[in-house]
C-alpha atoms as a PDB file:
ATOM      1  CA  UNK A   1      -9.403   1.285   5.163  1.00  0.00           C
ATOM      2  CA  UNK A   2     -11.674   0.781   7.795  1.00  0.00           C
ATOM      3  CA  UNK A   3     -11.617   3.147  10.662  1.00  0.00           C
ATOM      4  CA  UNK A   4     -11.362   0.407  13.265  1.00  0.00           C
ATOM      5  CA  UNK A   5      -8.165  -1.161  11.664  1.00  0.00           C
ATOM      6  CA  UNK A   6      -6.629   2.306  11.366  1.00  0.00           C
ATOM      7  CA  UNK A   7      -7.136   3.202  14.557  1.00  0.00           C
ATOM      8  CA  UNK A   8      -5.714  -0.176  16.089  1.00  0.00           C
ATOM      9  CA  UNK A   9      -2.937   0.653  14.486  1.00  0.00           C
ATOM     10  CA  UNK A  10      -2.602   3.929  15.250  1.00  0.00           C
ATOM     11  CA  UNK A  11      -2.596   2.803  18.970  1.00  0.00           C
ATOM     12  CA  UNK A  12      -0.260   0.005  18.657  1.00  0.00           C
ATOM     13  CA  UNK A  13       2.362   2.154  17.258  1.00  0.00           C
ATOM     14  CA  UNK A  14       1.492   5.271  19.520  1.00  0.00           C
ATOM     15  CA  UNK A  15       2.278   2.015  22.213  1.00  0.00           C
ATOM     16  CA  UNK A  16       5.393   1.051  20.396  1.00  0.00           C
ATOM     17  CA  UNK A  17       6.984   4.600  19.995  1.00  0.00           C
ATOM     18  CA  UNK A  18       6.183   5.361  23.410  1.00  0.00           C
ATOM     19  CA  UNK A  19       7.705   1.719  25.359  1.00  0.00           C
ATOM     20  CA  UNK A  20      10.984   2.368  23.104  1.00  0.00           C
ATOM     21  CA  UNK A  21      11.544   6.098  24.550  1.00  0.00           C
ATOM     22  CA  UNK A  22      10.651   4.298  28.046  1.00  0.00           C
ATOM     23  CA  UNK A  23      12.788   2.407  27.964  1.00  0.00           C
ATOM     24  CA  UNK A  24      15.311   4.766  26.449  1.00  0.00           C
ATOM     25  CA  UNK A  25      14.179   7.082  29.109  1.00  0.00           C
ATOM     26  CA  UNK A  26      14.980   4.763  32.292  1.00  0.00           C
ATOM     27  CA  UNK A  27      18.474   4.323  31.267  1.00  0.00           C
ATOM     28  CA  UNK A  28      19.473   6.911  29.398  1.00  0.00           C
ATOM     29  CA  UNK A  29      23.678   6.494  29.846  1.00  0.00           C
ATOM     30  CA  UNK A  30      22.778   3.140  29.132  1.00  0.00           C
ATOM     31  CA  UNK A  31      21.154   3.651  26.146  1.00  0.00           C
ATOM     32  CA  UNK A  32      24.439   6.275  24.866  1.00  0.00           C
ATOM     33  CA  UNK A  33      26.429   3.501  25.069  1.00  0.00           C
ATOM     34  CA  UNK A  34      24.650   1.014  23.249  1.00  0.00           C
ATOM     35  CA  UNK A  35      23.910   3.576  20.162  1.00  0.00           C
ATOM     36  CA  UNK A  36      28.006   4.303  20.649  1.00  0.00           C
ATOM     37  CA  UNK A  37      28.916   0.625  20.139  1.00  0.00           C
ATOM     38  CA  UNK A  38      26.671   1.484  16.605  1.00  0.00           C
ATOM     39  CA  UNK A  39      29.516   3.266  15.782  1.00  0.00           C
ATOM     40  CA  UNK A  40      27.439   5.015  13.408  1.00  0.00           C
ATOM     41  CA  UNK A  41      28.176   8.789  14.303  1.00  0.00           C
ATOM     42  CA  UNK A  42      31.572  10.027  15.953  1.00  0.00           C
ATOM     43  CA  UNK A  43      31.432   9.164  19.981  1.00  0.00           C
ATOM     44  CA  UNK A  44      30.813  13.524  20.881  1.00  0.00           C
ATOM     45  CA  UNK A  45      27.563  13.310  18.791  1.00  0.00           C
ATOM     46  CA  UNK A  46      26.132  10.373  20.337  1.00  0.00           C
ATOM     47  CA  UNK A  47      25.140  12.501  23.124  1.00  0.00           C
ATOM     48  CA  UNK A  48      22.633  14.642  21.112  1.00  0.00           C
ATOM     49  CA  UNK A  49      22.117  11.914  18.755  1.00  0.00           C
ATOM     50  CA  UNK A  50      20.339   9.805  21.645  1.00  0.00           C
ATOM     51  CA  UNK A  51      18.429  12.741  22.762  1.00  0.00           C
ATOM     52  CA  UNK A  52      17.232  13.529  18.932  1.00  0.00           C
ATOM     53  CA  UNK A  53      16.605   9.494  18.797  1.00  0.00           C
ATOM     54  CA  UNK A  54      14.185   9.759  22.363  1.00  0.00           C
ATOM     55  CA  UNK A  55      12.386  12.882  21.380  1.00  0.00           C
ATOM     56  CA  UNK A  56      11.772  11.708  17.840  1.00  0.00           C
ATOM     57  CA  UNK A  57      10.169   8.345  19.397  1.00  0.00           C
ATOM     58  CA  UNK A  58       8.015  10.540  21.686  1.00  0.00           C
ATOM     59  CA  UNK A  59       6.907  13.094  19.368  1.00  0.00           C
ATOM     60  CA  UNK A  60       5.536   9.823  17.315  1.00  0.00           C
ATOM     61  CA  UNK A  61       4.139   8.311  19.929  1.00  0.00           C
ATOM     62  CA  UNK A  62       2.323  11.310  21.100  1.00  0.00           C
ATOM     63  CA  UNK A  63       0.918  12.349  17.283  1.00  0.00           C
ATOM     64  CA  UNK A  64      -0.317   8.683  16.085  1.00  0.00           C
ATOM     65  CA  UNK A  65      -2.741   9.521  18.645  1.00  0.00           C
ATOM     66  CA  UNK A  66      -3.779  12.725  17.508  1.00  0.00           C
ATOM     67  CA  UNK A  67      -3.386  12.075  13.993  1.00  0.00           C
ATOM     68  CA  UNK A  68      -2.356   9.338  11.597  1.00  0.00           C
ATOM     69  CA  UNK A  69      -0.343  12.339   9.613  1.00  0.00           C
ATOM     70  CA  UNK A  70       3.354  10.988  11.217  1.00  0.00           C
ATOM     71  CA  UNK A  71       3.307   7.907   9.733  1.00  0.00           C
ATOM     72  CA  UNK A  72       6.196   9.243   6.949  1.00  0.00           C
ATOM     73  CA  UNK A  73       7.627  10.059  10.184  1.00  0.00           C
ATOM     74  CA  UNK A  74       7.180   6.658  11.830  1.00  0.00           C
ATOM     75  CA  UNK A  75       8.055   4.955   8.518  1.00  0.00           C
ATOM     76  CA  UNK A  76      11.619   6.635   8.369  1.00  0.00           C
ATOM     77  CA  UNK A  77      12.742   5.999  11.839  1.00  0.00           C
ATOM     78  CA  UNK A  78      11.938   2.646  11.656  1.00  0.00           C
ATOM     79  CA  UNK A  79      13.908   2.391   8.300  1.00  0.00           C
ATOM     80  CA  UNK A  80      16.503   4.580  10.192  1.00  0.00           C
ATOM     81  CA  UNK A  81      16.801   1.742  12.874  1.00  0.00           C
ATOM     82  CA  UNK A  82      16.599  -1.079   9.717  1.00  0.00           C
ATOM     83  CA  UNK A  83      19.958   0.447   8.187  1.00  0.00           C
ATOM     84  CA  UNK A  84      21.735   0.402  11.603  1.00  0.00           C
ATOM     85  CA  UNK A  85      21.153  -2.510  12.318  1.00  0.00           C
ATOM     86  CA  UNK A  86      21.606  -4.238   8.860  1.00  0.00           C
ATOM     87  CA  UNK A  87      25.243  -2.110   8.877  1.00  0.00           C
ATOM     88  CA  UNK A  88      26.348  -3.774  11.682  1.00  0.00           C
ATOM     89  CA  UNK A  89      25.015  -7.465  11.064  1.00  0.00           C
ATOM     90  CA  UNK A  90      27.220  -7.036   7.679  1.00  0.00           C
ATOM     91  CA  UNK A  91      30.385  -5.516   9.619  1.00  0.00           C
ATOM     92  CA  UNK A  92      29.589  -9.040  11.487  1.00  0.00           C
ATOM     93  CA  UNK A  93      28.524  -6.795  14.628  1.00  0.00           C
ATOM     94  CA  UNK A  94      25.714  -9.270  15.961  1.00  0.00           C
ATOM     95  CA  UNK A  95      26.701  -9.363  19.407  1.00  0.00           C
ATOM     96  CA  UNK A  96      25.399  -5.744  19.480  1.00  0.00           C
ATOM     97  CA  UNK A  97      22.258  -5.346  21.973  1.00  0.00           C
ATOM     98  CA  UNK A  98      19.642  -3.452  19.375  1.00  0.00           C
ATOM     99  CA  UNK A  99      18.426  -1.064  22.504  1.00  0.00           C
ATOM    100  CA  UNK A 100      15.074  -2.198  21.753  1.00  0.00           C
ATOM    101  CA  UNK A 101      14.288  -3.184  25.037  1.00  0.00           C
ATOM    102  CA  UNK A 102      16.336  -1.243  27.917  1.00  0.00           C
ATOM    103  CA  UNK A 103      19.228  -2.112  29.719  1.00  0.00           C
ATOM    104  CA  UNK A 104      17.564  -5.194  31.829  1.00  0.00           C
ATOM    105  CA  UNK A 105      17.559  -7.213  28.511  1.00  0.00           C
ATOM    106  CA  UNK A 106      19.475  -7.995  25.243  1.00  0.00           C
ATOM    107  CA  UNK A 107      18.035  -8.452  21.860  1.00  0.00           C
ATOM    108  CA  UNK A 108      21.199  -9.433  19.885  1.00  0.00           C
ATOM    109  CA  UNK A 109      21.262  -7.506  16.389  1.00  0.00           C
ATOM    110  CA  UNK A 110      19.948 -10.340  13.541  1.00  0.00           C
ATOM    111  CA  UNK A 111      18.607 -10.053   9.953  1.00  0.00           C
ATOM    112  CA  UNK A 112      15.108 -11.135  11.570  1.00  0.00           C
ATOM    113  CA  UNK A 113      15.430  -7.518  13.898  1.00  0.00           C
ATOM    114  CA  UNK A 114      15.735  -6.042  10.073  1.00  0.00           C
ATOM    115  CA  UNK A 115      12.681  -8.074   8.922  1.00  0.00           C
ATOM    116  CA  UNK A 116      10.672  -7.518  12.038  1.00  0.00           C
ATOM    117  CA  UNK A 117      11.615  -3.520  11.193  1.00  0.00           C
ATOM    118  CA  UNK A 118      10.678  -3.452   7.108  1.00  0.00           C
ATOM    119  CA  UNK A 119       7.034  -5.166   8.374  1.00  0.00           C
ATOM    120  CA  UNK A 120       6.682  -2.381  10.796  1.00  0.00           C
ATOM    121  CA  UNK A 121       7.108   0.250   8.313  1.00  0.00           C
ATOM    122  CA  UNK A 122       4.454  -1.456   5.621  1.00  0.00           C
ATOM    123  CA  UNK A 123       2.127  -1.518   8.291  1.00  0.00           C
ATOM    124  CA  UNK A 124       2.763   1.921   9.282  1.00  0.00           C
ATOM    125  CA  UNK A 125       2.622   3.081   5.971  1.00  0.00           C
ATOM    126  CA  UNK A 126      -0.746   1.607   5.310  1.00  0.00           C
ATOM    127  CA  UNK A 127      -2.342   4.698   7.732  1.00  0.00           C
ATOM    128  CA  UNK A 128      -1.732   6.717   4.455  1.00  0.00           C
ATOM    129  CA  UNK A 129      -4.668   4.692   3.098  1.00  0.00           C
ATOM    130  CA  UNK A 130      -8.139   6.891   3.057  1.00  0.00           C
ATOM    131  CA  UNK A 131     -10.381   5.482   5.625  1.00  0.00           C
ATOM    132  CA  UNK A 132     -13.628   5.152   5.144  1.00  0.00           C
ATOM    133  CA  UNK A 133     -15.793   7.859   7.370  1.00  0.00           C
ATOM    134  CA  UNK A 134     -18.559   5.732   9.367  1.00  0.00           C
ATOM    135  CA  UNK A 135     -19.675   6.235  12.935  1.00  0.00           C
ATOM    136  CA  UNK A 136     -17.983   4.015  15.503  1.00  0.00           C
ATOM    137  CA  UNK A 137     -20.488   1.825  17.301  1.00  0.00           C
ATOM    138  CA  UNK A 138     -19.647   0.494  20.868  1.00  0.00           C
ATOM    139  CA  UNK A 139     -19.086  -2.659  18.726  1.00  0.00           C
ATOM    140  CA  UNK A 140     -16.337  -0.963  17.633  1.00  0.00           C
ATOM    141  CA  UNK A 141     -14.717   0.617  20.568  1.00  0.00           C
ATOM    142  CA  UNK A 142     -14.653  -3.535  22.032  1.00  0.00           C
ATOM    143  CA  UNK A 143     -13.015  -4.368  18.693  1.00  0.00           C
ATOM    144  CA  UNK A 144     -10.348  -2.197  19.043  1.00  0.00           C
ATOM    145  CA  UNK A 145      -9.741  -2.626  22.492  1.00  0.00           C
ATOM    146  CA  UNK A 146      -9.384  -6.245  21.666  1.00  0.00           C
ATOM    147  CA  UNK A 147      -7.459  -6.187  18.791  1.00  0.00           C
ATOM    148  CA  UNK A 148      -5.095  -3.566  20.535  1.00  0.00           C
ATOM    149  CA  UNK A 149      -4.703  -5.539  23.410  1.00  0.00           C
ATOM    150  CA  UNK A 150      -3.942  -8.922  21.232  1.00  0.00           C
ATOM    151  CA  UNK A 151      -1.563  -6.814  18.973  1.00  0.00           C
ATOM    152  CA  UNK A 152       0.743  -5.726  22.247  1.00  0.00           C
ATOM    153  CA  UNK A 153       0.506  -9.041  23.736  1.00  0.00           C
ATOM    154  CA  UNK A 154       2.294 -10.415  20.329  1.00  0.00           C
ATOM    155  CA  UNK A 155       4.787  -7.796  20.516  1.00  0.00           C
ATOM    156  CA  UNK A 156       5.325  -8.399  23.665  1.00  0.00           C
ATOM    157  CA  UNK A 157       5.850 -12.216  23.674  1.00  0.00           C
ATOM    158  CA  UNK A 158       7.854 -11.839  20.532  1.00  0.00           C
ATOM    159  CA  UNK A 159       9.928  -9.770  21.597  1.00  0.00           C
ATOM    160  CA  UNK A 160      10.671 -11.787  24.972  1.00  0.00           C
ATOM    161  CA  UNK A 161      11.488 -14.816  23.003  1.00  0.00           C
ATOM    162  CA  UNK A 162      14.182 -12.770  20.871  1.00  0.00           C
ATOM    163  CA  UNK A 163      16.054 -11.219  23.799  1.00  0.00           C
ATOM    164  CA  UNK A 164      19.149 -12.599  26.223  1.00  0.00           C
ATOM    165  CA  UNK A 165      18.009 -12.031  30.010  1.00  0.00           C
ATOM    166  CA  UNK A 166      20.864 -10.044  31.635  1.00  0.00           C
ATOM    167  CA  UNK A 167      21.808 -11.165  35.043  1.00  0.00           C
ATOM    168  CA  UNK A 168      22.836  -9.080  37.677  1.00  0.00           C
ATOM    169  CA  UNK A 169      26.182  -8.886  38.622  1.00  0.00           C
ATOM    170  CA  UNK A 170      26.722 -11.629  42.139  1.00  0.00           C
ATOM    171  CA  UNK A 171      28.382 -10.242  44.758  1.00  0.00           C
END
């Protein structure tokens, strides 16, 4: 793999891991409740299961830009967040917010949230690749840049056009 591809995508997922525990972060009683409605672990683990679920996020975010060595890592939490999901839209659970996105938006739980998920984790798993050792030209550092840049602005927009605005509550 080239270096430049590798290490666009070690960025964008060092950016990914890092806006989920954000968000996470800014609301976390918010974010308890939405991985209680899961109703994947009894309601007096939730507590340390959110905290495991931050800290895991950060700890990824923080190595995919040291090393490309978490990507096992990165690959299983994403799968992790696949099977919740997928358990719920079969229990018929899609009104579920996937806590994607923090408490000022919803992202309703879908089959395409699954999708979105399982291409995450082959891309994630394609760091595992060897990369081909060359020295990075200035060529290269405007490459990535761009190609990071481009890469969050799709997330970004794609991810706006799957979630429900939440309105404030009117006085």
């Amino acid at each position: 793999m080239d270096p430049v591809f590798a290490l666009t995508l070690r960025i964008g997922f060092a950016y990914l891991f890092a806006s989920a525990a954000i968000h996470k972060l800014r609301n976390l009683p918010s974010f308890r409740y939405t991985l209680a409605r899961y109703e994947l672990v009894p309601e007096k683990f939730v507590g340390a299961l959110s905290v495991v679920v931050v800290s895991a996020e950060t700890y990824i975010a923080l190595r995919m830009l040291l090393s490309s060595r978490i990507q096992y890592a990165a690959a299983a939490v994403l799968t992790a967040y696949s099977f919740a999901i997928a358990l719920n839209v079969v229990r018929g659970r899609t009104d579920l917010d996937c806590g994607c996105m923090g408490p000022a938006a919803r992202t309703p739980l879908s089959w395409w949230l699954v999708a979105r998920n399982m291409v995450l984790v082959f891309f994630v798993l394609l760091l595992s690749s060897p990369v081909t050792l060359r020295p990075l030209t200035w060529l290269d550092a405007v490459l990535v840049v761009g190609a990071t840049a481009l890469m969050i602005g799709v997330w970004v927009a794609v991810e706006r056009l799957l979630m429900v605005t939440v309105e404030p509550p009117h006085a």
